[in-house]
Protein backbone atom coordinates (compact mmCIF):
# COMPACT_ATOMS: atom_id res chain seq x y z
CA UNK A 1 0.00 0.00 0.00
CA UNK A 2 3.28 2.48 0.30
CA UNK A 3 3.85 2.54 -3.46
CA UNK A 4 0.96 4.58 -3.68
CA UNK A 5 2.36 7.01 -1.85
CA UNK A 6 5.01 7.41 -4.99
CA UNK A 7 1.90 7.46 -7.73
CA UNK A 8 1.92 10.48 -10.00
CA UNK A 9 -0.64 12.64 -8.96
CA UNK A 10 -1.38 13.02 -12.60
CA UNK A 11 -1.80 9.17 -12.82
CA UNK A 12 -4.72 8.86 -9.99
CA UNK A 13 -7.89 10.54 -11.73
CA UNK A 14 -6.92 7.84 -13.78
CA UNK A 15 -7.67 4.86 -11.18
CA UNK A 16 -10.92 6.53 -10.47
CA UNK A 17 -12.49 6.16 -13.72
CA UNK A 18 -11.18 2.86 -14.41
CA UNK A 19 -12.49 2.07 -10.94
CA UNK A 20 -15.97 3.90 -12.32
CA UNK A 21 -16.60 1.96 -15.51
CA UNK A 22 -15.38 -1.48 -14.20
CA UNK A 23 -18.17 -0.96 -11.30
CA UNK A 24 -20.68 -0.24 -13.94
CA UNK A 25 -20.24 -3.22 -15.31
CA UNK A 26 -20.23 -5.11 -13.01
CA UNK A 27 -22.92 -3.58 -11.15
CA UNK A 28 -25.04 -4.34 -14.58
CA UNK A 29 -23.94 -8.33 -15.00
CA UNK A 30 -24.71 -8.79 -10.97
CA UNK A 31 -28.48 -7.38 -11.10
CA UNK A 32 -29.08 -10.27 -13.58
CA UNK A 33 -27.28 -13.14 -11.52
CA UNK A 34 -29.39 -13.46 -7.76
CA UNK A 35 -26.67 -16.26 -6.52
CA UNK A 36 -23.97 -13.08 -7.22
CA UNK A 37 -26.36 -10.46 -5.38
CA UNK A 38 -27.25 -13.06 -2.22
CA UNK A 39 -23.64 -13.08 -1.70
CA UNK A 40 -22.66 -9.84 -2.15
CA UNK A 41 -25.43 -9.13 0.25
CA UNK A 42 -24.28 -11.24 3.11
CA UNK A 43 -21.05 -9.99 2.54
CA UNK A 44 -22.37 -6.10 3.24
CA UNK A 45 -24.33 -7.14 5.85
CA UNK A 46 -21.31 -8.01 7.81
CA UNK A 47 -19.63 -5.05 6.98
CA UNK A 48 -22.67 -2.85 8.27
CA UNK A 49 -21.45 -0.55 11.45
CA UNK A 50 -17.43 -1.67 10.55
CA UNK A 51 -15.45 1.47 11.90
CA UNK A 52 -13.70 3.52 8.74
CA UNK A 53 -10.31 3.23 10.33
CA UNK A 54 -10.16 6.66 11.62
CA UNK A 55 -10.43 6.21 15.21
CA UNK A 56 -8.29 3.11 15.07
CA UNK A 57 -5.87 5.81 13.84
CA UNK A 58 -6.26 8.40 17.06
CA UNK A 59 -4.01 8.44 19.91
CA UNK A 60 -4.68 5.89 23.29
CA UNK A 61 -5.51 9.43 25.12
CA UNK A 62 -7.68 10.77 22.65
CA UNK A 63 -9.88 7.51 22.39
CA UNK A 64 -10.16 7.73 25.99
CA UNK A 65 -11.78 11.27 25.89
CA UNK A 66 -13.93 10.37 22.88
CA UNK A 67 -15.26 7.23 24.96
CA UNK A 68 -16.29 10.05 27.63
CA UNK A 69 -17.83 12.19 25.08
CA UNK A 70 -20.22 9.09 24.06
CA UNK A 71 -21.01 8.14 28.04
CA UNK A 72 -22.33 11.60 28.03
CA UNK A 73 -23.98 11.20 24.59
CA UNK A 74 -25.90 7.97 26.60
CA UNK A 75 -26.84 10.30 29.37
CA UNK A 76 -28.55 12.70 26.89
CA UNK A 77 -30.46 10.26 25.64
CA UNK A 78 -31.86 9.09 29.10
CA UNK A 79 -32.69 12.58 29.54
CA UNK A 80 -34.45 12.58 26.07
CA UNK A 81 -36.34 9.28 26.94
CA UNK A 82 -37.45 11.23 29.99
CA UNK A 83 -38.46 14.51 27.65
CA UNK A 84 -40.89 12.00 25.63
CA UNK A 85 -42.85 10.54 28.57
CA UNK A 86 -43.67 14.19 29.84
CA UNK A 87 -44.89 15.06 26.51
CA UNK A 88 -46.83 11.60 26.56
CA UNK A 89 -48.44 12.92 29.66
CA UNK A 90 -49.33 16.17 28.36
CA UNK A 91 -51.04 14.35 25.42
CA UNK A 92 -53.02 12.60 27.56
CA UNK A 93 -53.79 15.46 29.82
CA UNK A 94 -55.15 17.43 26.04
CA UNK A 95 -56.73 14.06 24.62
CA UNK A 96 -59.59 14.87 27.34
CA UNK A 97 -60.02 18.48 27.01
CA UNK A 98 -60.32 17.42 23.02
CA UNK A 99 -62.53 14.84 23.48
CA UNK A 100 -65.64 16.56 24.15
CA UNK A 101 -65.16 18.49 20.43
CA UNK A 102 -64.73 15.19 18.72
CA UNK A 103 -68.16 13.76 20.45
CA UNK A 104 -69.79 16.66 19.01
CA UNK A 105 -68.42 15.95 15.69
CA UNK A 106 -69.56 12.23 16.19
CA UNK A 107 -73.17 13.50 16.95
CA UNK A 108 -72.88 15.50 14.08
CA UNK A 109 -71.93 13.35 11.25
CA UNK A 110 -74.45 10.50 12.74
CA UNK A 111 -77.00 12.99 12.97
CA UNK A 112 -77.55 12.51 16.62
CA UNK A 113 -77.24 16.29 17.49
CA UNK A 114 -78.23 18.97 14.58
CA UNK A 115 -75.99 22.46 15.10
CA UNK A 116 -77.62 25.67 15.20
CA UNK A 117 -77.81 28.63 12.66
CA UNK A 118 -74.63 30.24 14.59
CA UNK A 119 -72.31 26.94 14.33
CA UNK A 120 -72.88 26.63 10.78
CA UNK A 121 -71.59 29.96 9.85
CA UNK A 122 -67.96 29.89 8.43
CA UNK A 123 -66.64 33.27 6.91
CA UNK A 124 -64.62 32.92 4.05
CA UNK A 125 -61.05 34.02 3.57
CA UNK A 126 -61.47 36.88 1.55
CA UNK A 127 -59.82 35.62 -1.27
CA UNK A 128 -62.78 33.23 -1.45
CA UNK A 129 -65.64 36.21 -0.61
CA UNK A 130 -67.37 37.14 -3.81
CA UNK A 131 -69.44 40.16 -4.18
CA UNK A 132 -72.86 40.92 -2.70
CA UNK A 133 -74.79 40.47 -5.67
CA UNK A 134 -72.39 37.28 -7.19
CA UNK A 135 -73.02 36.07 -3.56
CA UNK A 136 -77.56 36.71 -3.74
CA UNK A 137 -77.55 34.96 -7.03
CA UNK A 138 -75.73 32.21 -6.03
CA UNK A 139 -78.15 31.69 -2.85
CA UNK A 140 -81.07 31.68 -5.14
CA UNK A 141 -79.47 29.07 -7.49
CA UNK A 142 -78.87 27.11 -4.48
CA UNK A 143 -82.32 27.61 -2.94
CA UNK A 144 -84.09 26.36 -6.30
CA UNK A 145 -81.70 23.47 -6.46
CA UNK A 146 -82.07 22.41 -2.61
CA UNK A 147 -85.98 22.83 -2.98
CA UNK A 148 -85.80 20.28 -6.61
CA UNK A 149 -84.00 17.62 -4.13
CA UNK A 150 -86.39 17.97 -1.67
CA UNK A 151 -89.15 16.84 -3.80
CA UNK A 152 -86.74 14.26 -5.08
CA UNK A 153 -85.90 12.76 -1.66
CA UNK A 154 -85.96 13.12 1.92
CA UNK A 155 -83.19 15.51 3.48
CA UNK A 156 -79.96 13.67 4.29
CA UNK A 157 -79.47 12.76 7.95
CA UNK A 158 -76.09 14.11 9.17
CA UNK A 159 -73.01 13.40 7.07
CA UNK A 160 -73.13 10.55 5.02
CA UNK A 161 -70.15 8.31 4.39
CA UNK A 162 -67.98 10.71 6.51
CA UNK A 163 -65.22 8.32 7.18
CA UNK A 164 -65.56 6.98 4.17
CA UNK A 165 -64.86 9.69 2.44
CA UNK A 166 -61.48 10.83 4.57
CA UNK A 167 -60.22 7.31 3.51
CA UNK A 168 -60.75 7.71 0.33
CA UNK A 169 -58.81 11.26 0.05
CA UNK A 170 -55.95 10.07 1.82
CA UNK A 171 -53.88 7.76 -0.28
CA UNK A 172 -51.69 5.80 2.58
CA UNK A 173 -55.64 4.93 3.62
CA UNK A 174 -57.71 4.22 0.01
CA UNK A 175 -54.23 1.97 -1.15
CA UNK A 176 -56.02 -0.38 1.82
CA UNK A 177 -59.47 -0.78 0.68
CA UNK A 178 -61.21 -2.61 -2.10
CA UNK A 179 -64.62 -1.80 -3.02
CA UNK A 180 -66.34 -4.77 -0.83
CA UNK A 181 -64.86 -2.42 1.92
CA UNK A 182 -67.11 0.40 1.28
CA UNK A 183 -70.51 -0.68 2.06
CA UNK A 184 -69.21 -1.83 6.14
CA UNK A 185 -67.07 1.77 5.91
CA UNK A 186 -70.53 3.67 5.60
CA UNK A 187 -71.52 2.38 8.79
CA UNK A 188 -68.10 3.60 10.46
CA UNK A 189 -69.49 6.38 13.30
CA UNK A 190 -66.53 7.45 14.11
CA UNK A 191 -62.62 6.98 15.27
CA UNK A 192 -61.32 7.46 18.89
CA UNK A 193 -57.57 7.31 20.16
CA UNK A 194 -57.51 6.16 23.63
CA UNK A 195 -54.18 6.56 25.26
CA UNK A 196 -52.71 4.41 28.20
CA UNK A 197 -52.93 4.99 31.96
CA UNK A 198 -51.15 7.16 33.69
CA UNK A 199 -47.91 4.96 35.35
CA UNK A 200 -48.82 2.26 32.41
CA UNK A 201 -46.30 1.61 30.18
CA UNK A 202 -46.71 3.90 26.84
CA UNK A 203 -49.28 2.85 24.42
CA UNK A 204 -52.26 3.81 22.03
CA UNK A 205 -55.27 2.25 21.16
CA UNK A 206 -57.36 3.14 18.20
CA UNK A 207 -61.10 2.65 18.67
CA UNK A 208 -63.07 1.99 15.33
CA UNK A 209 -66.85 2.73 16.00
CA UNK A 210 -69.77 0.89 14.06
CA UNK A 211 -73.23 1.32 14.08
CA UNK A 212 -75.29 -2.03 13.74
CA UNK A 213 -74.67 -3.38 10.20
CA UNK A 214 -75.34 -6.77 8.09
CA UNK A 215 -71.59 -7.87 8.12
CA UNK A 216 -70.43 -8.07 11.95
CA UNK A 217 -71.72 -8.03 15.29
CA UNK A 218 -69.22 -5.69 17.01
CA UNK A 219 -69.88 -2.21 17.35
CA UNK A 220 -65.86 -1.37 18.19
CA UNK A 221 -63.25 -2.37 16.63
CA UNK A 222 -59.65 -1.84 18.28
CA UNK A 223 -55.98 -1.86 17.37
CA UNK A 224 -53.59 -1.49 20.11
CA UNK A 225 -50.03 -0.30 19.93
CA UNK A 226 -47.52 -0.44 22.45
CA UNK A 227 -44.30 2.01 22.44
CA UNK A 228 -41.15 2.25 24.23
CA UNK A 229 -39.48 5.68 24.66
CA UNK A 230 -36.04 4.69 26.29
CA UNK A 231 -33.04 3.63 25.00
CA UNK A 232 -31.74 0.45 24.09
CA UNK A 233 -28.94 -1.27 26.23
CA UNK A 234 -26.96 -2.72 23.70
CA UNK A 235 -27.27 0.32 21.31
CA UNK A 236 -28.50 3.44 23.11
CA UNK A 237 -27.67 6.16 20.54
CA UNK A 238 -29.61 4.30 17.99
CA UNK A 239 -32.84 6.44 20.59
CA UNK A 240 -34.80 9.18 18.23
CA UNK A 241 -37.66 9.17 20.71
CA UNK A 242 -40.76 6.92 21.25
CA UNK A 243 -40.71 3.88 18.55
CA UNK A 244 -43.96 1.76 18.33
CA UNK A 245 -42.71 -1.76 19.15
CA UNK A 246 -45.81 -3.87 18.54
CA UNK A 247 -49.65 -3.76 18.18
CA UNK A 248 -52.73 -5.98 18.62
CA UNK A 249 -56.14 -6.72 16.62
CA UNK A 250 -59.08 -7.58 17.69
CA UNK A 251 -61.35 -10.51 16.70
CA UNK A 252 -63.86 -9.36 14.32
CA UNK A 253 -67.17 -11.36 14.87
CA UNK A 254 -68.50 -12.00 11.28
CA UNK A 255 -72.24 -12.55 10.29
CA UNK A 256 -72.37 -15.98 8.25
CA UNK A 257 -71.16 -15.48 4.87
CA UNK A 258 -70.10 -12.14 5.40
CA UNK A 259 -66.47 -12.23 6.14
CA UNK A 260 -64.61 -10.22 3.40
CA UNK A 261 -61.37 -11.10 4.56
CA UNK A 262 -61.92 -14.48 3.12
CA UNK A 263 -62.62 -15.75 -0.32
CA UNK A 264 -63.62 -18.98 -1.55
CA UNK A 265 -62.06 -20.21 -4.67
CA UNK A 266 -62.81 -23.45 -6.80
CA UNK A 267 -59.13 -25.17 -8.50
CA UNK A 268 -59.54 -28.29 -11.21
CA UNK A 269 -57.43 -31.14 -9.90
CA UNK A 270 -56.64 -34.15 -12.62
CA UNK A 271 -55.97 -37.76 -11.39
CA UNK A 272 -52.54 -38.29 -12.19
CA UNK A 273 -53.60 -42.05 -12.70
CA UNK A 274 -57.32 -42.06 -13.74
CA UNK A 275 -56.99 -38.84 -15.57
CA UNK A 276 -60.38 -37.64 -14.41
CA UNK A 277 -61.06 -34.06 -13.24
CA UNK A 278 -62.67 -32.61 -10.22
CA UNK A 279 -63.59 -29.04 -8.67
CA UNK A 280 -61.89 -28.56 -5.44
CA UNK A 281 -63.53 -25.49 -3.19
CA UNK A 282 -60.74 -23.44 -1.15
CA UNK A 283 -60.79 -20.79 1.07
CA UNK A 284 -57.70 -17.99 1.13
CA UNK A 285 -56.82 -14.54 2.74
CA UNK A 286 -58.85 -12.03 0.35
CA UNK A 287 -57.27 -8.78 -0.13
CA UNK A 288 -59.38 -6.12 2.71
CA UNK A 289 -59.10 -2.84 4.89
CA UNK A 290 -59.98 -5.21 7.94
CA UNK A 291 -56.64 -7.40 7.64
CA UNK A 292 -56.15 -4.19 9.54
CA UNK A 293 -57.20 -5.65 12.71
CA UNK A 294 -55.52 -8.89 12.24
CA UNK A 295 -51.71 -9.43 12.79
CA UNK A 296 -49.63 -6.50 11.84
CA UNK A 297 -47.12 -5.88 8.73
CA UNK A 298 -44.04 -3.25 9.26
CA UNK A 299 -45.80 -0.57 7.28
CA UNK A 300 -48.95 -0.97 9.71
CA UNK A 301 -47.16 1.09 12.51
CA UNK A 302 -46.79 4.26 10.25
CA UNK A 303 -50.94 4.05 9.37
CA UNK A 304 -51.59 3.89 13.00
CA UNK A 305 -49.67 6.82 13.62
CA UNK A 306 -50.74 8.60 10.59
CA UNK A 307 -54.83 7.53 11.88
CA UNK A 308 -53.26 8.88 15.75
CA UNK A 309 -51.64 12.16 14.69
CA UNK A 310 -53.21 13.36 11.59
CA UNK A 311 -56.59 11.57 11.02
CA UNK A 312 -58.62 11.77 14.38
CA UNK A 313 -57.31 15.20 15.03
CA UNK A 314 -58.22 17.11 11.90
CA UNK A 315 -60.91 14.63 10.15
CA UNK A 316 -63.24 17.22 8.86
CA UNK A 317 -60.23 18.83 6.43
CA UNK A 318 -59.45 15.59 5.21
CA UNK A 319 -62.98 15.14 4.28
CA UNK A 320 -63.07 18.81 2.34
CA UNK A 321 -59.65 17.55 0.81
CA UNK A 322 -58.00 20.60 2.84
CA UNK A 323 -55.44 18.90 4.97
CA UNK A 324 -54.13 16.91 1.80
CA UNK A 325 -53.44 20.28 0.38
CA UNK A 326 -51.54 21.44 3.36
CA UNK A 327 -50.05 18.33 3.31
CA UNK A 328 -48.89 18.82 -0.34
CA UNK A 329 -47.75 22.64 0.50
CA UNK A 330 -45.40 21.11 3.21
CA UNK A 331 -43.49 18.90 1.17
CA UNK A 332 -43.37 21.31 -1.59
CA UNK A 333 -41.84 24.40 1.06
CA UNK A 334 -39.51 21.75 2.67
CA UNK A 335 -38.32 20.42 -1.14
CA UNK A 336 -37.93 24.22 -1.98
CA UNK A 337 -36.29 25.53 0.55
CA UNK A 338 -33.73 23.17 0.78
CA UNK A 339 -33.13 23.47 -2.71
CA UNK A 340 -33.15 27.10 -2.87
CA UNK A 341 -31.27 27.83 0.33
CA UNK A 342 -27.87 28.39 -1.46
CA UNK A 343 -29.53 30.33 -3.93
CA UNK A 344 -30.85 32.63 -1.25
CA UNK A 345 -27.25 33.13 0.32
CA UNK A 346 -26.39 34.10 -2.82
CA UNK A 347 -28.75 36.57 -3.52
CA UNK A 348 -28.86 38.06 -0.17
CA UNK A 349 -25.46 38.33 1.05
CA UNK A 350 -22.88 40.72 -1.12
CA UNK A 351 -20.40 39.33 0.55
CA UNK A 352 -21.38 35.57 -0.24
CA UNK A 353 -18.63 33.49 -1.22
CA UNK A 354 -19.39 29.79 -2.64
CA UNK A 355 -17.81 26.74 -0.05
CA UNK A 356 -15.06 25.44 -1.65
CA UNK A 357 -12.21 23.11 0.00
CA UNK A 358 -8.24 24.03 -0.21
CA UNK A 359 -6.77 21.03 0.27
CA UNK A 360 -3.72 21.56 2.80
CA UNK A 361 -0.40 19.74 3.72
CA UNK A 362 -2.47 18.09 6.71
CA UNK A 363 -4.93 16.52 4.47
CA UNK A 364 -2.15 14.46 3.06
CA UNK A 365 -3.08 11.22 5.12
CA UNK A 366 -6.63 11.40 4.34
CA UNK A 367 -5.43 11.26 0.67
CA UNK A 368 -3.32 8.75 0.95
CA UNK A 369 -6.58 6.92 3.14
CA UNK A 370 -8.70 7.43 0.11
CA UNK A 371 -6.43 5.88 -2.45
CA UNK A 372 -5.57 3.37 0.02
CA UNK A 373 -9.30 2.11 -0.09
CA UNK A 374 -9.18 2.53 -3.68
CA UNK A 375 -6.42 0.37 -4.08
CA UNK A 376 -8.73 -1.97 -2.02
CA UNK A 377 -11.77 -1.98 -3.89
CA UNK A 378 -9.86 -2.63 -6.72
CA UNK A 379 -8.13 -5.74 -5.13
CA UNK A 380 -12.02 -6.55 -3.93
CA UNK A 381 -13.34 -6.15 -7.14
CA UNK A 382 -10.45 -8.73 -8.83
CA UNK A 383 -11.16 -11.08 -6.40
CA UNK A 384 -15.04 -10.50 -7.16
CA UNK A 385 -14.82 -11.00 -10.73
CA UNK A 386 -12.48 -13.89 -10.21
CA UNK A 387 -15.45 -15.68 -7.99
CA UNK A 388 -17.57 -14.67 -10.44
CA UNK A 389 -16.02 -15.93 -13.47
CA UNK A 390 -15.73 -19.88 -11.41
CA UNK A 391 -19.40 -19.48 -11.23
CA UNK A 392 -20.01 -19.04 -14.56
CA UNK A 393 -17.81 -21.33 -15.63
């Protein structure tokens, strides 16, 4: 590894590309062999959380002052862990002085309580306020219309297909259902979040209420999901606050026939020795938003926190489509500043000056380091191709 120390530095760019174009191709023959990917795979895995070879390189002393930087690292995250159960708290403390705003919305949409004149009024922003005579001509349309419907039918009661409807608008939640869904969604009343004790360890439950329907004999349906918020032993920084660490279904008690979760299929089998044929009946797992409540997947924990901490909370504005617009605004300002921050340095500041890295006399080892592990993933990628070659041979 020395004689690179003695390379032209005219020669390395060199090395780089060749390095470049001989990845490429391999990269390209290994995506079409799997045996060459599975073990290239276990051979990353056990590289995964290797040390670079820097602090291998730092003096005894040094190490020993970096080892009491990270015991003080682990203490912040103790004190973190305790920073997430008092904010647990507090959401429990708020869950009950919300709770009697989201009953009122439940009597609402099941038309159990019917607001007054005052509630109903909502003043437009004023980009939305039209003038007074756009605004009479537009109540007369709608008074002709509303009396033609009344003839029609009979007035609506409450909301219909609320919840229905926010699932539908909110595309981590419609991916879930298939249309034998819908007609058991229309009876969904509403969604609670019921949080755990006080000195219990840290969990959620969500609450699914039904009114009585054809398909099941509950009227709640639950999922329950426990958390931890403290760090783990063996690899404490690893803590970014309270992680959901399992969750539990419920049984759902199905009317006869009516379990969508289940489908019955009929297969052709052929007597290998006869060669006669007959219809075998089967039942399988049938694609359905109430797998929900049976055991979970990994991407289940992210829609019960999505149904915790954006759903229940703001359900109306996911029904006007509202909150998905906000939504969309968010990750369009986050995309844009980022992008446009060094633009805006630019713009603003005379005195802006673009980052750029003199390399000095002490960032000789690091690049002698680099070619080093050049030099080595050039040896790898030999020895790669060599194992490679055997197999195809």
């Amino acid at each position: 590894l020395s004689c690179l120390d003695n390379i032209d530095i005219s020669l390395r760019p060199s090395l780089w590309v060749f390095a470049l174009i001989l990845a490429r191709q391999l990269t390209m023959q290994m995506m079409q062999n799997p045996q060459i990917l599975a073990a290239l795979q276990e051979r990353l895995d056990g590289l995964v959380g290797s040390p670079s070879g820097y602090m291998e390189s730092l003096p005894k002393v040094v190490k020993r002052r970096v080892n009491a930087l990270k015991n003080l690292q682990v203490k912040c995250a103790h004190i973190e862990a305790k920073f997430y159960e008092e904010v647990h708290e507090l959401e429990r403390k708020y869950a009950a002085l919300y709770q009697p705003l989201f009953d009122k919305r439940s009597e609402i949409v099941r038309a159990a309580y019917e607001p007054t004149d005052e509630e109903c009024e909502w003043k437009q922003d004023e980009e939305e306020e039209l003038t007074v005579s756009k605004q009479e001509e537009m109540k007369e349309k709608a008074k002709v219309e509303e009396e033609k419907k009344d003839e029609e039918k009979e007035d609506p009661k409450g909301i219909p297909e609320f919840w229905l409807t926010v699932f539908k608008n909110v595309d981590l939640l419609s991916e879930m259902l298939q249309e034998h869904d819908e007609p058991i969604l229309k009876h969904l009343q509403d969604i609670k979040v019921k949080f755990s004790d006080a000195g219990q360890p840290m969990s959620f439950t969500l609450e699914f209420h039904f009114e009585p329907n054809d398909f099941f004999t509950n009227t709640v349906l639950t999922k329950t999901y426990k958390m931890r918020s403290e760090p783990d032993e063996s690899d404490p920084f690893s803590f970014d606050g309270p992680e959901i660490m399992g969750c539990t279904g419920c049984t759902i008690d199905w009317n006869k026939g009516k379990n969508i979760t289940l489908k019955t299929i009929k297969k052709k089998q052929k007597h290998k020795g006869r060669g006669t044929t007959r219809t075998v009946t089967k039942t399988v797992p049938n694609d359905s938003f109430f797998n929900f409540f049976s055991p979970p997947e990994a991407a289940d924990f992210e829609i019960g926190h999505f149904i915790r901490e954006r759903i229940v909370p703001r359900a109306v504005l996911y029904f006007t489509g509202e909150a998905i617009e906000d939504d969309d605004d968010d990750v369009s300002e986050r995309h844009t500043s980022s992008e446009g921050e060094e633009e805006a340095d630019e713009e603003n500041d005379p005195d802006y000056e673009p980052k750029v890295r003199v390399q000095t006399s002490t960032d000789a080892p690091y690049s002698r380091l680099i070619l080093r592990s050049l030099l080595c993933l050039l040896v790898g990628l030999h020895n790669f191709c060599r194992l490679y070659i055997s197999m195809v041979i």
